[in-house]
N, C-alpha and C. Protein backbone atom coordinates (compact mmCIF):
# COMPACT_ATOMS: atom_id res chain seq x y z
N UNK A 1 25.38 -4.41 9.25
CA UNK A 1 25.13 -4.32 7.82
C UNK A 1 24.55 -2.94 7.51
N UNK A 2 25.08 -2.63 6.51
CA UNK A 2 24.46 -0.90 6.07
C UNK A 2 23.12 -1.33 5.37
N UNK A 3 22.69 -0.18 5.78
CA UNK A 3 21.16 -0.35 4.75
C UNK A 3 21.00 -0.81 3.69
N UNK A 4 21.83 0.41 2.80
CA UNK A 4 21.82 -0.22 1.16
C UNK A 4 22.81 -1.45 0.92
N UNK A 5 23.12 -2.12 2.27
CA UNK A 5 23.26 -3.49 1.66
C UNK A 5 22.29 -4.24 1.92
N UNK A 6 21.07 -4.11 2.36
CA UNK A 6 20.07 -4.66 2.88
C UNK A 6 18.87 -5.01 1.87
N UNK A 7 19.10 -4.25 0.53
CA UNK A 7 18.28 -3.85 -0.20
C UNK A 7 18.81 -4.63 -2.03
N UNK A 8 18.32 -5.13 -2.62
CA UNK A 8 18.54 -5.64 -3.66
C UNK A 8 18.77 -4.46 -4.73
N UNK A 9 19.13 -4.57 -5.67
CA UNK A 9 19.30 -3.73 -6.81
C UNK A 9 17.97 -3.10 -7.09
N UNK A 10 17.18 -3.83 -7.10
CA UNK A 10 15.75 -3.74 -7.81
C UNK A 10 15.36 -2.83 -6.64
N UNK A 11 15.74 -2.68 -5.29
CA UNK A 11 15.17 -1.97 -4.67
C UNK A 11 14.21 -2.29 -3.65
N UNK A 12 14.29 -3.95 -3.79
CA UNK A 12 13.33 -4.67 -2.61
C UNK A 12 14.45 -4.71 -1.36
N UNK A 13 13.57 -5.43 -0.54
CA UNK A 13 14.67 -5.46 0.55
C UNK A 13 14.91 -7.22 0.18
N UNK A 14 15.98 -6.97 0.92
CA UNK A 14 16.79 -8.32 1.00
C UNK A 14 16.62 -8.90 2.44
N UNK A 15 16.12 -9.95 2.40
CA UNK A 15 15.69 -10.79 3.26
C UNK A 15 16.44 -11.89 3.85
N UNK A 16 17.36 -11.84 3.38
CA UNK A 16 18.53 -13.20 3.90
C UNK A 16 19.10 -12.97 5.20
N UNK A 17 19.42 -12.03 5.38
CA UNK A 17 20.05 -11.88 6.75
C UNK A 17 18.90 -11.25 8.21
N UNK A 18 17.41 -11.67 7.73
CA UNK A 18 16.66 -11.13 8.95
C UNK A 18 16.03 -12.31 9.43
N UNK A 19 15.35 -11.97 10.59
CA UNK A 19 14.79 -12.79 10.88
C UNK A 19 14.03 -13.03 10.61
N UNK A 20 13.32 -14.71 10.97
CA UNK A 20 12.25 -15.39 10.01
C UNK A 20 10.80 -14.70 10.03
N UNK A 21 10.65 -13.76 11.11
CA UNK A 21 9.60 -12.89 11.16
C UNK A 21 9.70 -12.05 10.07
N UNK A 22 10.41 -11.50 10.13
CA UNK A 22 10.78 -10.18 9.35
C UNK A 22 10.95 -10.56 7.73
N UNK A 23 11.45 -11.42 7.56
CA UNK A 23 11.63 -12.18 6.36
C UNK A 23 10.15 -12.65 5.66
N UNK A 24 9.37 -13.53 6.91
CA UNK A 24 8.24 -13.73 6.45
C UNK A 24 7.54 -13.05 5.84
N UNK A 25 7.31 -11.38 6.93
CA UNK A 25 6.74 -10.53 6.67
C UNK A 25 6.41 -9.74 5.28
N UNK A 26 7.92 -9.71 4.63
CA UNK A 26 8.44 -8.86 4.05
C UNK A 26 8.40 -9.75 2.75
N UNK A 27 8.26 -11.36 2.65
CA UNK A 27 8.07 -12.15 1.56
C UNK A 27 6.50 -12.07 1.55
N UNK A 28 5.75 -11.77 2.47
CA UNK A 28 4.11 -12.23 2.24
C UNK A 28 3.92 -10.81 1.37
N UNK A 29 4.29 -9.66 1.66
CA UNK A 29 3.55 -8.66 1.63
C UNK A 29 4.35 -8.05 0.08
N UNK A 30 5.55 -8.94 -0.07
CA UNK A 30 5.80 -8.31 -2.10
C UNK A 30 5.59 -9.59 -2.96
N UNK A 31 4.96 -10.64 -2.40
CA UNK A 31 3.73 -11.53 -3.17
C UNK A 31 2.64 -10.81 -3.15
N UNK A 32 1.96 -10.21 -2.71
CA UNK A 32 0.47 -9.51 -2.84
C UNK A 32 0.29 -8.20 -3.50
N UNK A 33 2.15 -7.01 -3.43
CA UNK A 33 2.27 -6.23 -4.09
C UNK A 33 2.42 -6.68 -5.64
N UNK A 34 3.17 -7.95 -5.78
CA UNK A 34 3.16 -8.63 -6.93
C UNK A 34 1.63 -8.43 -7.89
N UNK A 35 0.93 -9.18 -7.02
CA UNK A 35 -0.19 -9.13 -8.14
C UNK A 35 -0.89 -8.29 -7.67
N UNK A 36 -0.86 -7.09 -7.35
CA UNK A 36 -1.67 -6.08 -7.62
C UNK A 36 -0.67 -5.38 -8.76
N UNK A 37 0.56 -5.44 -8.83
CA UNK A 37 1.23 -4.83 -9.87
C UNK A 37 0.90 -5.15 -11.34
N UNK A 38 0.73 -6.40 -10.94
CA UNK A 38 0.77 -7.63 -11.99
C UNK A 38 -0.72 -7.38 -13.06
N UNK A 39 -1.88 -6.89 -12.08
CA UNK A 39 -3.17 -6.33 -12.70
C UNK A 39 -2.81 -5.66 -13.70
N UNK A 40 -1.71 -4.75 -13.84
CA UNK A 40 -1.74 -3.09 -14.59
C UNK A 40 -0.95 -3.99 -16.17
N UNK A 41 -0.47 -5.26 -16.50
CA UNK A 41 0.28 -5.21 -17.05
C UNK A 41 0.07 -4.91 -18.69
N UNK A 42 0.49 -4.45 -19.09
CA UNK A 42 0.26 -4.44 -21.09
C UNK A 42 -0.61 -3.05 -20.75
N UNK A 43 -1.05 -2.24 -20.09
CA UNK A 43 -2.47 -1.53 -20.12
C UNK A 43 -1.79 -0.13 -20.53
N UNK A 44 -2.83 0.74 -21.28
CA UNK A 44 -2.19 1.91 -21.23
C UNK A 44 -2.75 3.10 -19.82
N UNK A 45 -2.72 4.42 -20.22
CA UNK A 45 -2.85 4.75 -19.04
C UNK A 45 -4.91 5.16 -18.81
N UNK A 46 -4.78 5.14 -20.31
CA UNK A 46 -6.62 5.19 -20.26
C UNK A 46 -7.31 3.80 -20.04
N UNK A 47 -6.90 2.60 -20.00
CA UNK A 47 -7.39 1.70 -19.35
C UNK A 47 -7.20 1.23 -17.67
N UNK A 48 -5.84 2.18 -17.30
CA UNK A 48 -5.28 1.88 -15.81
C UNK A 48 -6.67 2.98 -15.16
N UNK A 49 -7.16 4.02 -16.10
CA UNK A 49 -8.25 5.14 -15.22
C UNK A 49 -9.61 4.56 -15.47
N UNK A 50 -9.71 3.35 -16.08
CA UNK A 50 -11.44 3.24 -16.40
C UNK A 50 -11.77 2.71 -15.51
N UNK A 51 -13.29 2.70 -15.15
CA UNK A 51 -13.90 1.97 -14.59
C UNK A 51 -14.88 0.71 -15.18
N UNK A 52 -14.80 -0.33 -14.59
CA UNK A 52 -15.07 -1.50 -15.23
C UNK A 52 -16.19 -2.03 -14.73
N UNK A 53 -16.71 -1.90 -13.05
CA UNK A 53 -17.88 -2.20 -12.47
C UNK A 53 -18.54 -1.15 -12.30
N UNK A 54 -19.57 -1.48 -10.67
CA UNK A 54 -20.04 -0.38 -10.72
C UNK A 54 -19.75 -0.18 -9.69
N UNK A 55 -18.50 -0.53 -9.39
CA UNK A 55 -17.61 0.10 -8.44
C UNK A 55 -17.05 1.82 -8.72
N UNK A 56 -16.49 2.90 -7.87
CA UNK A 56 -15.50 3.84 -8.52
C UNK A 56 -14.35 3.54 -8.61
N UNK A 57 -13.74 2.26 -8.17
CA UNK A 57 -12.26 2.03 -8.03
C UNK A 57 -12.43 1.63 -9.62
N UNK A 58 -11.04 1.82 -10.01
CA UNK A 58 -9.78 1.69 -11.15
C UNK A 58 -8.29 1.42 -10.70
N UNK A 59 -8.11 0.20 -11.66
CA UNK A 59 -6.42 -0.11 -11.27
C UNK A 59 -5.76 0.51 -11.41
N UNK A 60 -5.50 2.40 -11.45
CA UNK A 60 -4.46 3.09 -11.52
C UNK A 60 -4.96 3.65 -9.66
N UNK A 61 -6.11 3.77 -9.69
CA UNK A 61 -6.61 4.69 -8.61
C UNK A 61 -6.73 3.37 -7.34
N UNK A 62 -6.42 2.32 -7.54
CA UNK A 62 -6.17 1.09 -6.49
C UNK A 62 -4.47 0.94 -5.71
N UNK A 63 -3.92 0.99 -7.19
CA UNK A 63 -2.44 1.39 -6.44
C UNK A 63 -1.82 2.32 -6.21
N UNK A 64 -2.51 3.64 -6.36
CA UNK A 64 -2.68 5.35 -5.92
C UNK A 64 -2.72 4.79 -4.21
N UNK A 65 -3.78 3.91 -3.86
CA UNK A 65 -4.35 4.02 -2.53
C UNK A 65 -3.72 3.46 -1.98
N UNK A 66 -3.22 2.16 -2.45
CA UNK A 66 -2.20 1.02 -1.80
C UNK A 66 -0.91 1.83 -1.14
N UNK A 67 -0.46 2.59 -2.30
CA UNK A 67 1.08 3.19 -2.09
C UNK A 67 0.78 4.46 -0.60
N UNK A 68 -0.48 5.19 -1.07
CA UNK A 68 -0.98 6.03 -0.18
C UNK A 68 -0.73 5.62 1.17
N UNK A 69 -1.49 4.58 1.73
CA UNK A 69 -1.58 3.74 2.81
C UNK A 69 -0.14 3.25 3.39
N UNK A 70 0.74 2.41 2.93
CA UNK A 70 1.98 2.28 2.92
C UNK A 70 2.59 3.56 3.48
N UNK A 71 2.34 4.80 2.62
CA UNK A 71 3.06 5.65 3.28
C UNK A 71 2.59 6.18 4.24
N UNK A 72 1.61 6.19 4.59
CA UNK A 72 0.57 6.61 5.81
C UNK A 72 1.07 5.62 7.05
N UNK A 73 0.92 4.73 6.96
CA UNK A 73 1.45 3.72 8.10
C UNK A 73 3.17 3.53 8.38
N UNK A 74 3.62 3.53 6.91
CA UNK A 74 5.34 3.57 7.81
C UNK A 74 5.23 5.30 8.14
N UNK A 75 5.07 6.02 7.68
CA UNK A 75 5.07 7.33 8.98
C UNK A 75 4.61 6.69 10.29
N UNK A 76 3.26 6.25 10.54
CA UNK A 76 2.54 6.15 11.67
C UNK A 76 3.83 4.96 12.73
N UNK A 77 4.42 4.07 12.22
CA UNK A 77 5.46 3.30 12.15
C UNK A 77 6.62 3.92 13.37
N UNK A 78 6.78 5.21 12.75
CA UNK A 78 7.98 5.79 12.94
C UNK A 78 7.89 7.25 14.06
N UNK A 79 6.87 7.92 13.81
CA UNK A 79 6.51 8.64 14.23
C UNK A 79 4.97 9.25 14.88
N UNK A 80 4.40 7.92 14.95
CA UNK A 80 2.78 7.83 15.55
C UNK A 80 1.77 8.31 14.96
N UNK A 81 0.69 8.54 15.76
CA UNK A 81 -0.45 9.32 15.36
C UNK A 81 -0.42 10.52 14.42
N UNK A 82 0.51 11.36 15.16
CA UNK A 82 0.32 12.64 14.58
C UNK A 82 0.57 12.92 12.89
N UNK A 83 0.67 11.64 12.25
CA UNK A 83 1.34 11.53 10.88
C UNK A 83 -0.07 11.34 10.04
N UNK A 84 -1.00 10.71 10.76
CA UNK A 84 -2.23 10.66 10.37
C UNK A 84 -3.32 11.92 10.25
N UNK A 85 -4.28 11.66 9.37
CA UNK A 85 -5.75 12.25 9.97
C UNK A 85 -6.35 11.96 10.98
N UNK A 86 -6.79 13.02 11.23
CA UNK A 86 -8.22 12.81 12.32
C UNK A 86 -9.16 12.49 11.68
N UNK A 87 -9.62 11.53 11.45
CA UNK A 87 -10.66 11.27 10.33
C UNK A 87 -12.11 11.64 11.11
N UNK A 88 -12.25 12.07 12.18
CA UNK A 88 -13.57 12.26 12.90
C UNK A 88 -13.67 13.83 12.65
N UNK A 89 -12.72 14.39 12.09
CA UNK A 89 -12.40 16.16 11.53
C UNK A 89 -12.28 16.47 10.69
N UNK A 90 -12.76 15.43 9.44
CA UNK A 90 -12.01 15.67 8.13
C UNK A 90 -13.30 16.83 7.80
N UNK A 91 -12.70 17.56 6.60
CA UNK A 91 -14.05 18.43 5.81
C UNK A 91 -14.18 17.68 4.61
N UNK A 92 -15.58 18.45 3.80
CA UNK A 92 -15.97 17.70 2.81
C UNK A 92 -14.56 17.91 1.58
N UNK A 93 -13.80 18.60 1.74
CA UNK A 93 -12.87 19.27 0.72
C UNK A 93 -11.39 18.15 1.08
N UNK A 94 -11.53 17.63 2.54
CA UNK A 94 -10.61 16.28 3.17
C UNK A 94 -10.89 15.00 2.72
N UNK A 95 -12.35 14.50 2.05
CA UNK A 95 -13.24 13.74 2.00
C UNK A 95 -12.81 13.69 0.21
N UNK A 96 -12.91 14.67 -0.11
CA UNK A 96 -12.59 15.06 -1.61
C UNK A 96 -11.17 14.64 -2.30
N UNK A 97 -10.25 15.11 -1.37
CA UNK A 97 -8.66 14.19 -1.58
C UNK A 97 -8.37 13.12 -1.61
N UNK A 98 -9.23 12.56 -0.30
CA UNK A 98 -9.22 11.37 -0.36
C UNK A 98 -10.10 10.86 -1.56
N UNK A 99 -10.60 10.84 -2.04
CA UNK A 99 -11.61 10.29 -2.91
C UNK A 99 -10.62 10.22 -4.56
N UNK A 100 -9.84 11.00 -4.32
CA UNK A 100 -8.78 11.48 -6.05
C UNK A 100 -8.21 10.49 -5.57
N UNK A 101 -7.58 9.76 -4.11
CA UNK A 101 -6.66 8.82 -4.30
C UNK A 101 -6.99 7.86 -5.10
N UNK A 102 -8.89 7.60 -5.30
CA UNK A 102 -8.91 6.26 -5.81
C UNK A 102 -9.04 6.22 -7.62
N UNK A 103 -8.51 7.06 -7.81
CA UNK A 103 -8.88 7.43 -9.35
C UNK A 103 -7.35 8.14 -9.63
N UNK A 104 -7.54 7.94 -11.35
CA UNK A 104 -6.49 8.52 -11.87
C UNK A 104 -6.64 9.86 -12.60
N UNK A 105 -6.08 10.53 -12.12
CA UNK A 105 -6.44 11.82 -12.35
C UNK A 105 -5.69 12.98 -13.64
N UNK A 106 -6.36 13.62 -14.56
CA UNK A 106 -5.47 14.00 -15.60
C UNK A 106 -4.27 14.85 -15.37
N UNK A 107 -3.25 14.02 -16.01
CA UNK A 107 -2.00 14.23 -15.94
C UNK A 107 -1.54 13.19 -15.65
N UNK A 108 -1.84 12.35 -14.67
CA UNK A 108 -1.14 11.04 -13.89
C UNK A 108 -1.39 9.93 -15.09
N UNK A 109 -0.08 9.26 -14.99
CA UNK A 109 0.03 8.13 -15.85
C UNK A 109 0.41 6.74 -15.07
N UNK A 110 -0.02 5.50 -15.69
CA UNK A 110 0.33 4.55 -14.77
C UNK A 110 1.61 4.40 -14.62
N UNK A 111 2.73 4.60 -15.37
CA UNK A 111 3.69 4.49 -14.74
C UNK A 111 4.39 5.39 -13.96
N UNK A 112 3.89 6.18 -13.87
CA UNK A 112 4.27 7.09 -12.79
C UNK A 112 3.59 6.63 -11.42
N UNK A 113 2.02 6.49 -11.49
CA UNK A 113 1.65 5.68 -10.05
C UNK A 113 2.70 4.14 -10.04
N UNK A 114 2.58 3.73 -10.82
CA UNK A 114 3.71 2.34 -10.19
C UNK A 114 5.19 2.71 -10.18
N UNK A 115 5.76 3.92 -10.50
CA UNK A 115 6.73 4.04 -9.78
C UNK A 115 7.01 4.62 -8.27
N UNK A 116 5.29 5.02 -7.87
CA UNK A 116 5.31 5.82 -7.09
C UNK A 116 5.16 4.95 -6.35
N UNK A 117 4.44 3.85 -6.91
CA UNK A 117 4.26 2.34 -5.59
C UNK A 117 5.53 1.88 -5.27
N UNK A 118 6.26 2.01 -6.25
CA UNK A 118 7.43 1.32 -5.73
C UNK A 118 8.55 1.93 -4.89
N UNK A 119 8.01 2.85 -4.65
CA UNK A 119 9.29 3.95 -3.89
C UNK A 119 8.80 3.87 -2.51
N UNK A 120 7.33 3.73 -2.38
CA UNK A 120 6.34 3.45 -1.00
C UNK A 120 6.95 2.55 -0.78
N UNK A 121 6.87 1.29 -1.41
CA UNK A 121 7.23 -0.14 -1.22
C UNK A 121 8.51 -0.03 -0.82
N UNK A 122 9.58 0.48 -0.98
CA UNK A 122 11.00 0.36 -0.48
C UNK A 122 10.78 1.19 0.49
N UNK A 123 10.03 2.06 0.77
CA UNK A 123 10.33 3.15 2.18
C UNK A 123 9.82 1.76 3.27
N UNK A 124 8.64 1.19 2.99
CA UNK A 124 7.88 0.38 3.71
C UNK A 124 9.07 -1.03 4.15
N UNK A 125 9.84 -1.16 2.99
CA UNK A 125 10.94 -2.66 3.72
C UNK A 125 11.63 -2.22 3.94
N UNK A 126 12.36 -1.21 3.73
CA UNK A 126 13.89 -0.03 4.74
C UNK A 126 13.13 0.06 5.72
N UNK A 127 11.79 0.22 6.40
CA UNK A 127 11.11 0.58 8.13
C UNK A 127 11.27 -0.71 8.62
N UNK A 128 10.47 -1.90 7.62
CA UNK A 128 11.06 -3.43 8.44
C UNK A 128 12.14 -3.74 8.67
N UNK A 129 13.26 -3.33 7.78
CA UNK A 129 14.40 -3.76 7.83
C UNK A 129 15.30 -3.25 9.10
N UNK A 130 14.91 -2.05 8.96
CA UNK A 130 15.93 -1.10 10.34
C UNK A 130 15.12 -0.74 11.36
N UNK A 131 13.84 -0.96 11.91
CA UNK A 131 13.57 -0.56 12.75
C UNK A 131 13.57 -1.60 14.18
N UNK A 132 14.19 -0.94 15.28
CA UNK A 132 14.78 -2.10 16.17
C UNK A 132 14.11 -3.07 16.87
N UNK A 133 12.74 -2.57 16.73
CA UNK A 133 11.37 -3.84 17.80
C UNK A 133 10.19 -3.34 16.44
N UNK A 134 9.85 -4.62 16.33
CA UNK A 134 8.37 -4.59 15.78
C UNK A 134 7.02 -4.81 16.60
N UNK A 135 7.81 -4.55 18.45
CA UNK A 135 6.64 -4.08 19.02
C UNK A 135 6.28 -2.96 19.38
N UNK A 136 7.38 -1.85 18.90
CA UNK A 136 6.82 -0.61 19.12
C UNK A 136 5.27 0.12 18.71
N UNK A 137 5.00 0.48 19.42
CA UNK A 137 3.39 0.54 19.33
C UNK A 137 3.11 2.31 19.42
N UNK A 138 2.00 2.60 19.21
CA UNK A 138 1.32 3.65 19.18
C UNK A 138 -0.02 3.82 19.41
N UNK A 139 -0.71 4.83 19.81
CA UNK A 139 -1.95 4.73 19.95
C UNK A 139 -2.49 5.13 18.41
N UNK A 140 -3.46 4.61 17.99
CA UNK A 140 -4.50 4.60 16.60
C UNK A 140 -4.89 6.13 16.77
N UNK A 141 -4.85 6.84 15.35
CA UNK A 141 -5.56 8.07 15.14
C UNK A 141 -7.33 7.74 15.65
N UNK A 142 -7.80 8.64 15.85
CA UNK A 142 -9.21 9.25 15.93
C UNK A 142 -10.35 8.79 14.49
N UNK A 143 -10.89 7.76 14.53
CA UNK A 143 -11.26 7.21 13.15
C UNK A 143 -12.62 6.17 13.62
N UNK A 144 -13.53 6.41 13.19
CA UNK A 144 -14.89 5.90 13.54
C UNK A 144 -14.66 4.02 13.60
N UNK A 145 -13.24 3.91 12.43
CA UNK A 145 -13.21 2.08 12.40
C UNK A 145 -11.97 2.05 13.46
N UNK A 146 -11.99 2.39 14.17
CA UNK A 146 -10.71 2.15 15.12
C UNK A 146 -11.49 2.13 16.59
N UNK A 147 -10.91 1.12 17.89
CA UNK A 147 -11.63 1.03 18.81
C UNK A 147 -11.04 2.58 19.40
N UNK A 148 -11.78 3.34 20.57
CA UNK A 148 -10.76 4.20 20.98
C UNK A 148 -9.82 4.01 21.55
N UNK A 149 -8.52 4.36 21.36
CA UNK A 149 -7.81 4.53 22.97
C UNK A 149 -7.08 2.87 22.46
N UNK A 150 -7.43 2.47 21.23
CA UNK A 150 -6.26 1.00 20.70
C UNK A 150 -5.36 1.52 20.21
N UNK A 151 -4.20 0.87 20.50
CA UNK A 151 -2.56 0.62 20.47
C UNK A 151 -2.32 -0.54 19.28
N UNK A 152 -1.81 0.13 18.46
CA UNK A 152 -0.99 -1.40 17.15
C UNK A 152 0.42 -0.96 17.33
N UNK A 153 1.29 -2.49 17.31
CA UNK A 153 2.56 -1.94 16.96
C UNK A 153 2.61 -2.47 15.86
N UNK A 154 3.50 -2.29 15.22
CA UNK A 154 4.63 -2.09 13.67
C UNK A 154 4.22 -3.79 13.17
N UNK A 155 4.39 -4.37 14.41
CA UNK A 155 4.08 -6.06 13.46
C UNK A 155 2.83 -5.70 13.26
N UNK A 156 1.39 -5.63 14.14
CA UNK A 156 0.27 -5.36 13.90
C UNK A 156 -0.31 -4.45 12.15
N UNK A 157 0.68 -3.22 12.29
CA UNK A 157 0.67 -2.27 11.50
C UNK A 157 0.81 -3.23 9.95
N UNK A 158 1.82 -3.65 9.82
CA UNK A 158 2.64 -4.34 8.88
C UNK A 158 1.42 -5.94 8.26
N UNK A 159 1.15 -6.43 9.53
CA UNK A 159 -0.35 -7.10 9.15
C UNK A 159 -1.66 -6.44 8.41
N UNK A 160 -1.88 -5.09 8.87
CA UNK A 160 -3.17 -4.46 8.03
C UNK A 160 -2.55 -3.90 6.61
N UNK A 161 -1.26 -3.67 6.56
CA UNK A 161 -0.77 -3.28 5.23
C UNK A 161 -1.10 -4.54 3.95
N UNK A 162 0.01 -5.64 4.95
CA UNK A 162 -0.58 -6.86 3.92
C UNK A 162 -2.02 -7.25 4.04
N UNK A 163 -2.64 -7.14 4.69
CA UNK A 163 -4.25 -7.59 4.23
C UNK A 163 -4.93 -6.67 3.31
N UNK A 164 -4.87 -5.01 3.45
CA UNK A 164 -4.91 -4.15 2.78
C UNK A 164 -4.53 -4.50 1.11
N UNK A 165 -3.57 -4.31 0.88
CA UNK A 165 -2.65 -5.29 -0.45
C UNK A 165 -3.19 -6.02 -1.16
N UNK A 166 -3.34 -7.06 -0.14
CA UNK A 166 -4.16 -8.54 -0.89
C UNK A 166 -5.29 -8.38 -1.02
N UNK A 167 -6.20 -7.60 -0.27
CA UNK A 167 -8.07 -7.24 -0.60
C UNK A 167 -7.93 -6.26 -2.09
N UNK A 168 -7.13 -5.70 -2.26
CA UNK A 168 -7.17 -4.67 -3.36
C UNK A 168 -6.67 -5.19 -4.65
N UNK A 169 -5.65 -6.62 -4.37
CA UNK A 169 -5.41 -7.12 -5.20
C UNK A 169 -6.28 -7.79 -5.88
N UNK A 170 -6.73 -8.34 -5.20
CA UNK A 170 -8.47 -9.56 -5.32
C UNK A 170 -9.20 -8.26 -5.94
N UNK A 171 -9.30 -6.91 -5.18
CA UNK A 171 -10.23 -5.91 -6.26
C UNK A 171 -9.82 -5.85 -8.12
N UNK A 172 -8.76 -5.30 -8.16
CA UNK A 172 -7.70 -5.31 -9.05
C UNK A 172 -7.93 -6.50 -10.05
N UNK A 173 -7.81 -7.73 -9.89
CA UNK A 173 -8.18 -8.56 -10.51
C UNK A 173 -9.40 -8.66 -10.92
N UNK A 174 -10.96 -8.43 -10.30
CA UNK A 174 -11.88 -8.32 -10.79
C UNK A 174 -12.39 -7.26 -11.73
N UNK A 175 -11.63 -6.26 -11.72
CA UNK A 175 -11.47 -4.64 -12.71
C UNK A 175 -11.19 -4.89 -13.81
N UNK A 176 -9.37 -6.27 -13.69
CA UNK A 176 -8.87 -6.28 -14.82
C UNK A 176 -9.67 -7.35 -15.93
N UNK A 177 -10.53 -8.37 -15.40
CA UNK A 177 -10.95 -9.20 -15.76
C UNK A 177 -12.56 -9.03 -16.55
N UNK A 178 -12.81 -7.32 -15.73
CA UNK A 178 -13.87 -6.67 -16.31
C UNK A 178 -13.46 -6.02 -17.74
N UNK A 179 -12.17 -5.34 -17.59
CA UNK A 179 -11.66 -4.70 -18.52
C UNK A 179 -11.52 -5.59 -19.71
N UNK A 180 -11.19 -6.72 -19.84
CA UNK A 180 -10.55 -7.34 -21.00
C UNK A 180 -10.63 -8.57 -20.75
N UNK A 181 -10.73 -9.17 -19.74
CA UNK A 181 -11.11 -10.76 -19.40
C UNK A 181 -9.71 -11.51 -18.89
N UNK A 182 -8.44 -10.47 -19.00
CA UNK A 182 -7.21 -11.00 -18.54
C UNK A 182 -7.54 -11.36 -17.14
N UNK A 183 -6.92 -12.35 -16.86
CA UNK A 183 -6.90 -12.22 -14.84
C UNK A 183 -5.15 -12.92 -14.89
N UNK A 184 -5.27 -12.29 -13.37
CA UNK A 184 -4.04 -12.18 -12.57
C UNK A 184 -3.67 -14.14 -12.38
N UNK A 185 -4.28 -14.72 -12.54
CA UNK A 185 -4.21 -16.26 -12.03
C UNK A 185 -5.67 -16.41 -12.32
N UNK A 186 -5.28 -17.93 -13.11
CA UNK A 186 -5.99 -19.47 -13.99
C UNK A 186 -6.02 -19.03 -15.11
């Protein structure tokens, strides 16, 4: 099967012809992209940048990070470590980039971050879809939350994406519910 037959119009992947792993995978993890999407809905782009607790996260600067991550890991996926930071080397000016991921920054509009999620999101089910073992593994970048010298493969990988997802979604919902009292579910 060719790729882009693998892939729905919309640009998800198509799940019918994989296996029930892969299928699973790939159904758990665009339920959780769901409702983190699902947070942003009706909003303009000055409510996707506010902050609502006394948190710094914002639902434009939540799925900035989500999509970020996604693409950080299907690199790491495909091509290992070296796709990452050294996060034990970063400078304060490394510390600083990272920090814009979680915010929306002038110029950026939400629909431009959710189209940008969604282009992550299809790079991320084209890697499940075609890549030939989901035990290919790698050793973990250099990162104070990582044991040293640990190995994840791609299923592993693909597990911290979706837990990632769903914790931000659960954030996301408490932002949006700050913002205006909408929530994602009841």
């Amino acid at each position: 099967m060719a790729i882009n037959e693998q892939f729905t119009e919309r640009g998800q992947a198509d799940s019918s012809g994989l296996s029930d792993e892969r299928a699973d995978l790939l159904e758990t993890l665009a339920k959780h992209r769901h409702f983190l999407r699902f947070t942003t809905r009706g909003l303009t782009d000055e409510q996707a940048g506010q902050r609502t607790t006394a948190s710094e996260l914002c639902l434009g600067g939540l799925i900035k990070h989500v999509a970020a991550v996604e693409r950080g890991w299907a690199d790491f996926i495909l091509e290992g470590p070296s796709t990452m930071a050294d996060f034990s080397a970063m400078t304060e000016e490394d510390f600083a980039r990272w920090a814009d991921e979680f915010r929306m920054l002038p110029g950026e509009t939400l629909a431009g971050v959710l189209d940008d999620y969604a282009e992550a999101a299809r790079r991320t089910d084209e890697v499940v879809v075609t890549l030939p073992d989901l035990n290919v593994a790698h050793p973990l970048p250099s990162a104070p939350w990582f044991e040293p010298g640990a190995k994840w493969s791609a299923r592993r990988v693909l597990l911290h994406i979706i837990a990632e997802t769903a914790q931000h979604a659960g954030h996301a919902d408490i932002i949006r519910e700050s913002l205006d009292g909408a929530k994602s579910m009841g």
